[in-house]
N, C-alpha and C. Protein backbone atom coordinates (compact mmCIF):
# COMPACT_ATOMS: atom_id res chain seq x y z
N UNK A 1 16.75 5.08 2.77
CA UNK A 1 16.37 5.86 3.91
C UNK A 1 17.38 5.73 5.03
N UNK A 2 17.83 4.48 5.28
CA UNK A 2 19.08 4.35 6.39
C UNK A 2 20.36 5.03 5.93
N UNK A 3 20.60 5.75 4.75
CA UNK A 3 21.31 6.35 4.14
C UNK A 3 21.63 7.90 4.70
N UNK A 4 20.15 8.35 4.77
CA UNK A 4 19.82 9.34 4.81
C UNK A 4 19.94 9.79 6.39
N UNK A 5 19.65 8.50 7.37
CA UNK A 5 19.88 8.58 8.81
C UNK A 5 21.14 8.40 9.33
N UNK A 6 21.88 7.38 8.29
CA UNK A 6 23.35 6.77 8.60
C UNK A 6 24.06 8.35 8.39
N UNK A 7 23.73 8.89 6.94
CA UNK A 7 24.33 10.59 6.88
C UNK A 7 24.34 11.31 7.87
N UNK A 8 23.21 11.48 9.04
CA UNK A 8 23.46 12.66 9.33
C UNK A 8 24.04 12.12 10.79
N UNK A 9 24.08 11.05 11.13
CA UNK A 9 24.16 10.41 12.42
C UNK A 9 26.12 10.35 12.14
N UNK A 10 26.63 10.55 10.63
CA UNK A 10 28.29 10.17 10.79
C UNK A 10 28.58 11.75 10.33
N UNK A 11 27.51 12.66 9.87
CA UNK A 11 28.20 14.08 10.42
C UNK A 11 28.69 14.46 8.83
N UNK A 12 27.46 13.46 7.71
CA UNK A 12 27.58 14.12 6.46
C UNK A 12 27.05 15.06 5.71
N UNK A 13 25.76 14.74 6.58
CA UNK A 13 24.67 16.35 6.67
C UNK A 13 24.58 16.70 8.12
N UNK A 14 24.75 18.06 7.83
CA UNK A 14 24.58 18.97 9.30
C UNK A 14 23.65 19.05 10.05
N UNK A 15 22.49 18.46 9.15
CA UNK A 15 20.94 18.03 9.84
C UNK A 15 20.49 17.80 9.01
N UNK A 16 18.53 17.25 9.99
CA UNK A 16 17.55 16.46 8.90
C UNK A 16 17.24 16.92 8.02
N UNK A 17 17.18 18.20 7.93
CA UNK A 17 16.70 19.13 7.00
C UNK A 17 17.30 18.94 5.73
N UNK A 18 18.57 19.06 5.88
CA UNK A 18 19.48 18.94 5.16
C UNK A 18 19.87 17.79 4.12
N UNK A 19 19.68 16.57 5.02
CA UNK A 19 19.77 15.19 4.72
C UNK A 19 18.29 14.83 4.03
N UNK A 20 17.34 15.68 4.62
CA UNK A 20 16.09 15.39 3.95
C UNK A 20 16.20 16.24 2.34
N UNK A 21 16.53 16.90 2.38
CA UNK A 21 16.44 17.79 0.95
C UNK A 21 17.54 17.56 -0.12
N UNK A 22 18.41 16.78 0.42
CA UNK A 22 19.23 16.01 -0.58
C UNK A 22 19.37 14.81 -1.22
N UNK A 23 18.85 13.87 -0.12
CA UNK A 23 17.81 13.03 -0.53
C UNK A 23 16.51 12.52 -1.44
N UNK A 24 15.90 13.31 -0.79
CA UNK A 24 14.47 13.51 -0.91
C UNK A 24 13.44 12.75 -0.71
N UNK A 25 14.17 12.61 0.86
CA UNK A 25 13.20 11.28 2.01
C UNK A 25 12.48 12.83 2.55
N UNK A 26 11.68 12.10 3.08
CA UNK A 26 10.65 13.41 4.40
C UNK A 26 11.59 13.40 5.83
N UNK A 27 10.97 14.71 6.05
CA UNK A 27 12.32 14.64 7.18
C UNK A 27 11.35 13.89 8.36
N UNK A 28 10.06 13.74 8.44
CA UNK A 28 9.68 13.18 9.26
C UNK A 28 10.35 11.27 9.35
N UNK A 29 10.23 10.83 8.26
CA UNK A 29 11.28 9.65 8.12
C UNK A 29 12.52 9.57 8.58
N UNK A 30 13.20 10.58 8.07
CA UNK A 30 14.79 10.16 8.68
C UNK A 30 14.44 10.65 10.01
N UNK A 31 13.46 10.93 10.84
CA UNK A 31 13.43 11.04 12.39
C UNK A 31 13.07 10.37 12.85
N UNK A 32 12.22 9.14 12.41
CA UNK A 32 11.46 8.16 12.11
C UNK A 32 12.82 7.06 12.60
N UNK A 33 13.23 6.78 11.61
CA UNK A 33 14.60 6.06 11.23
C UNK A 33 15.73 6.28 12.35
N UNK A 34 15.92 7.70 12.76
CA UNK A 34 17.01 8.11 13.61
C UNK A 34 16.33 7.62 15.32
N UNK A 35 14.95 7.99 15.21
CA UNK A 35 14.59 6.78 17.13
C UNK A 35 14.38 5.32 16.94
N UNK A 36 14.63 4.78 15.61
CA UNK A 36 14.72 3.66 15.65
C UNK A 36 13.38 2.53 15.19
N UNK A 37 12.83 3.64 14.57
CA UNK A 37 11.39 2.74 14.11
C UNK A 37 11.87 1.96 12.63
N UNK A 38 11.52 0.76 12.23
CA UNK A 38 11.74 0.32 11.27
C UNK A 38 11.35 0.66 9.94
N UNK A 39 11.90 0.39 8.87
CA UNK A 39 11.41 0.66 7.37
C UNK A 39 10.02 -0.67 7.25
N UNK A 40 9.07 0.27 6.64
CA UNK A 40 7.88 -1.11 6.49
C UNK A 40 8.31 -2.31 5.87
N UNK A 41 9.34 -2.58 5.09
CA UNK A 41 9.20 -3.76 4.36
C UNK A 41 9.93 -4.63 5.57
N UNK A 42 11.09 -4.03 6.47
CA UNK A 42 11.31 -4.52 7.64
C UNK A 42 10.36 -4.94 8.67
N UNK A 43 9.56 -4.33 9.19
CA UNK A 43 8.88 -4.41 10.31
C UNK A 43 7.88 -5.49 9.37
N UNK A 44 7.37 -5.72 8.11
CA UNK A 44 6.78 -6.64 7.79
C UNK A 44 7.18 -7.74 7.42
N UNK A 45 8.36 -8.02 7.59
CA UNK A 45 8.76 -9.44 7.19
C UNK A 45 8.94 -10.51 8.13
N UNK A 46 7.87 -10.47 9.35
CA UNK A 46 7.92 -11.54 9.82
C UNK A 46 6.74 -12.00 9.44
N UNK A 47 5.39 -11.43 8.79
CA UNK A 47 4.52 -11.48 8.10
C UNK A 47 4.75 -12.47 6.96
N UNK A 48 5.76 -12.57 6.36
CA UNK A 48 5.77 -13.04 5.19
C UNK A 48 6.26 -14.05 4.78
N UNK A 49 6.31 -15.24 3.92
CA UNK A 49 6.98 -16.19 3.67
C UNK A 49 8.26 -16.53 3.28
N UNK A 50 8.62 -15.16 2.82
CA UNK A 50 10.24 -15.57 2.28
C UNK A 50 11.02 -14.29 2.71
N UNK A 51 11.82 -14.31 3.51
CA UNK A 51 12.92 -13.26 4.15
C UNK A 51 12.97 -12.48 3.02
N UNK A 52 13.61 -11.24 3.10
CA UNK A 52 14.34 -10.15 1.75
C UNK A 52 14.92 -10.62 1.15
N UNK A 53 16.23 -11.21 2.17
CA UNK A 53 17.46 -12.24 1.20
C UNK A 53 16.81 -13.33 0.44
N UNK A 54 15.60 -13.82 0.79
CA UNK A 54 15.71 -15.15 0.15
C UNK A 54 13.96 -14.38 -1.39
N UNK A 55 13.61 -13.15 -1.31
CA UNK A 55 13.05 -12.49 -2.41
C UNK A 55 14.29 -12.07 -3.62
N UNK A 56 15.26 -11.37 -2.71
CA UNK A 56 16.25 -11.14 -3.59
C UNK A 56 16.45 -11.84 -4.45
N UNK A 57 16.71 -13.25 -3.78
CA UNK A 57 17.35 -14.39 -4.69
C UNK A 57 16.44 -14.92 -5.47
N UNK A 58 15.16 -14.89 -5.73
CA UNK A 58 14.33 -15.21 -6.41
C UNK A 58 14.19 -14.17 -7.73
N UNK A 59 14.39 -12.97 -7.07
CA UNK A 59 14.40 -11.88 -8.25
C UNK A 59 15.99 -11.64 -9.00
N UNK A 60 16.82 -12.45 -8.05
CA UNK A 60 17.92 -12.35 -8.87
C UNK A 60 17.67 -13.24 -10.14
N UNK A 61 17.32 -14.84 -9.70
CA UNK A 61 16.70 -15.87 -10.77
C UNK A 61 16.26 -15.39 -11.94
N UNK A 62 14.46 -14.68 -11.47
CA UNK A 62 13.94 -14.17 -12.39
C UNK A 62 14.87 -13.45 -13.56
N UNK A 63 15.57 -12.33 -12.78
CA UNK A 63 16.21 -11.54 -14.09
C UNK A 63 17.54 -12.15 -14.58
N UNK A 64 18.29 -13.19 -14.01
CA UNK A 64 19.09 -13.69 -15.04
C UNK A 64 18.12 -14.78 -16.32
N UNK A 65 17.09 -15.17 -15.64
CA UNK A 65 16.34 -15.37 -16.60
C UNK A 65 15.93 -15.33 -17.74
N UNK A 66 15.55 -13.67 -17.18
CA UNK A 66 15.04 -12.84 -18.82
C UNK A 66 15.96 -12.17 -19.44
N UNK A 67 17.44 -12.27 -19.07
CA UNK A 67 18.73 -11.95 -19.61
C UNK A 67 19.15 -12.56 -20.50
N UNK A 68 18.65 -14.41 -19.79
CA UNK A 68 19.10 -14.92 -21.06
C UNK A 68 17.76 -14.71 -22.26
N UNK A 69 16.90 -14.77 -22.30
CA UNK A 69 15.99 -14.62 -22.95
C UNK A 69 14.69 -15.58 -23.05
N UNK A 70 14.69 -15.78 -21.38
CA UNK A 70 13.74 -17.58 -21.13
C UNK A 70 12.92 -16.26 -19.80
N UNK A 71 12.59 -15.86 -20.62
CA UNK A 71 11.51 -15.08 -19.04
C UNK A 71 10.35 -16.13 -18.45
N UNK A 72 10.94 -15.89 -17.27
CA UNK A 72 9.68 -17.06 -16.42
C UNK A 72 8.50 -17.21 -16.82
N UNK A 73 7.50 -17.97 -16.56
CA UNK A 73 6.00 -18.40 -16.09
C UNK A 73 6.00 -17.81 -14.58
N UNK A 74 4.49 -17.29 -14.09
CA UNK A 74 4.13 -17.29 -12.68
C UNK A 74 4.76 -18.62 -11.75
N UNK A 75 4.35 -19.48 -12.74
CA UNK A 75 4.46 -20.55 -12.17
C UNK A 75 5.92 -21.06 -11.79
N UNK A 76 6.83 -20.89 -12.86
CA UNK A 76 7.77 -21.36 -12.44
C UNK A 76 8.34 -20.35 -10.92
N UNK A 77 8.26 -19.23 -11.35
CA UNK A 77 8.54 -18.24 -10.21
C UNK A 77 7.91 -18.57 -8.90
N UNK A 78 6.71 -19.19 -8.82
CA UNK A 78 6.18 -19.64 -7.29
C UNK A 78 7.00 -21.07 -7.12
N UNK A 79 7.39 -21.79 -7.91
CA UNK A 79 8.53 -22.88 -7.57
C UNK A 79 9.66 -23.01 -7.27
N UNK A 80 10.22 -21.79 -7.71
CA UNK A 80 11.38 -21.11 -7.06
C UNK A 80 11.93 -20.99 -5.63
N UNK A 81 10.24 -19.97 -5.79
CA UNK A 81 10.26 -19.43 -4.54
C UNK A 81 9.77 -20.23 -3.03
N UNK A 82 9.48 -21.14 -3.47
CA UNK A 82 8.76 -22.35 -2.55
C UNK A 82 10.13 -23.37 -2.14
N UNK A 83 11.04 -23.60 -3.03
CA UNK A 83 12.35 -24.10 -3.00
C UNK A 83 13.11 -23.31 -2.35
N UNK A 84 13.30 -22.52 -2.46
CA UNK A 84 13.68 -21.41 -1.50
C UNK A 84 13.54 -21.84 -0.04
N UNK A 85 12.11 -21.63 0.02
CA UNK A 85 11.57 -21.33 1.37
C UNK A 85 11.36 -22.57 2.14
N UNK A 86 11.56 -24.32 1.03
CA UNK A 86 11.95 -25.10 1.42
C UNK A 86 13.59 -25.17 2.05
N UNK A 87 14.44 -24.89 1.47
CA UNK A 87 15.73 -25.35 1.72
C UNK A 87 15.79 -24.30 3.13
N UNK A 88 15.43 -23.40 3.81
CA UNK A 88 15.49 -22.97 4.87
C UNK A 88 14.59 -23.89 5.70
N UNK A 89 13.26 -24.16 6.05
CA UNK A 89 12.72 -25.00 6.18
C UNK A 89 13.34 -26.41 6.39
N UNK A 90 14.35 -26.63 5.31
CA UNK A 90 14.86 -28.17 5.86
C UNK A 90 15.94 -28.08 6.55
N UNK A 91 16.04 -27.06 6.52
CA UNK A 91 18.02 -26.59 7.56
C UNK A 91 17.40 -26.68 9.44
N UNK A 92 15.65 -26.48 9.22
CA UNK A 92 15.42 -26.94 11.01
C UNK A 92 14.68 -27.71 11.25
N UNK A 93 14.34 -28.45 10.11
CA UNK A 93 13.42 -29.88 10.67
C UNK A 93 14.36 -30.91 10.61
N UNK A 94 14.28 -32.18 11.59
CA UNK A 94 15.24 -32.99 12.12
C UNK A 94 14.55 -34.26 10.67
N UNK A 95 15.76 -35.25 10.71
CA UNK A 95 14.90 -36.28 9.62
C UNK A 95 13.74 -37.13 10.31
N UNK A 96 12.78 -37.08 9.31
CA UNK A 96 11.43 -37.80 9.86
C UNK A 96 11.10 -37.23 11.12
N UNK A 97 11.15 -35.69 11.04
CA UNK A 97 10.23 -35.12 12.09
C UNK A 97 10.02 -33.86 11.72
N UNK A 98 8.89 -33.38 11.36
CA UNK A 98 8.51 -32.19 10.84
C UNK A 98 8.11 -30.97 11.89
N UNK A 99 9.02 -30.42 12.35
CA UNK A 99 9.11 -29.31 13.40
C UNK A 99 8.47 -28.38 12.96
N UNK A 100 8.93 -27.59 11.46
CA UNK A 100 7.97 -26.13 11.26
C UNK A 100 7.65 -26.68 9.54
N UNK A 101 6.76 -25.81 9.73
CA UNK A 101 6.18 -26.24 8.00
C UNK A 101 6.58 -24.75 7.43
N UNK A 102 6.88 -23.59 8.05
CA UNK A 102 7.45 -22.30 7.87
C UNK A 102 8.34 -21.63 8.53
N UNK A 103 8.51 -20.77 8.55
CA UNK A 103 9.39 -20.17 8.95
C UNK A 103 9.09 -19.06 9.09
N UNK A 104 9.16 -18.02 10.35
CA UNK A 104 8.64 -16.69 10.82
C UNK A 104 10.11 -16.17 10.83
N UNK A 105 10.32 -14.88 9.54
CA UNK A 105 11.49 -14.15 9.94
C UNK A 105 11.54 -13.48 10.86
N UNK A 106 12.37 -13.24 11.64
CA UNK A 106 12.64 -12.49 12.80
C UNK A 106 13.79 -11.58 12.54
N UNK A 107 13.58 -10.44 12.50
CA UNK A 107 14.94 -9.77 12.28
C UNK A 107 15.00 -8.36 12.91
């Protein structure tokens, strides 16, 4: 969708219309996008436990995973992802003092 706004904002479509129908975002979105309202998975990730980057990297895991041919457990995948969300977690608690037990993305 920032594709579709980044297009017409550098003068690759001549308008929304345009950018909307080549696409095939709604043009109410890329107007959406162009005053600056966020994409939902954006505006919800301070909601959530693990940043994009740090889902990515969990789903990167997962599928080298099942590439090699060891497809996860649930389980292992919530251990992952908890390691994850530890090693950010320990980058701001001081030793022997537990400042945040999470982490609120802000972005």
């Amino acid at each position: 969708m920032g594709d579709a706004a980044d297009g017409f904002k550098s003068g690759k479509y001549s308008s929304v219309r345009e950018a909307a129908r080549i696409t095939g975002i709604p043009k109410m979105t890329i107007g959406a996008r162009l005053k600056g309202r966020p994409t939902r998975r954006k505006a919800q990730e301070r909601n959530q436990k693990l940043a994009h980057a740090e889902e990515d990297e969990v789903a990167r895991q997962v599928r080298i995973a099942t590439l090699a041919d060891k497809p996860l457990q649930p389980a292992a995948v919530k251990q992952i992802a908890e390691g994850v969300r530890k090693r950010r977690v320990k980058g701001v608690n001081e030793d022997g003092a537990v400042l945040v037990d999470h982490l609120v993305c802000i972005g």
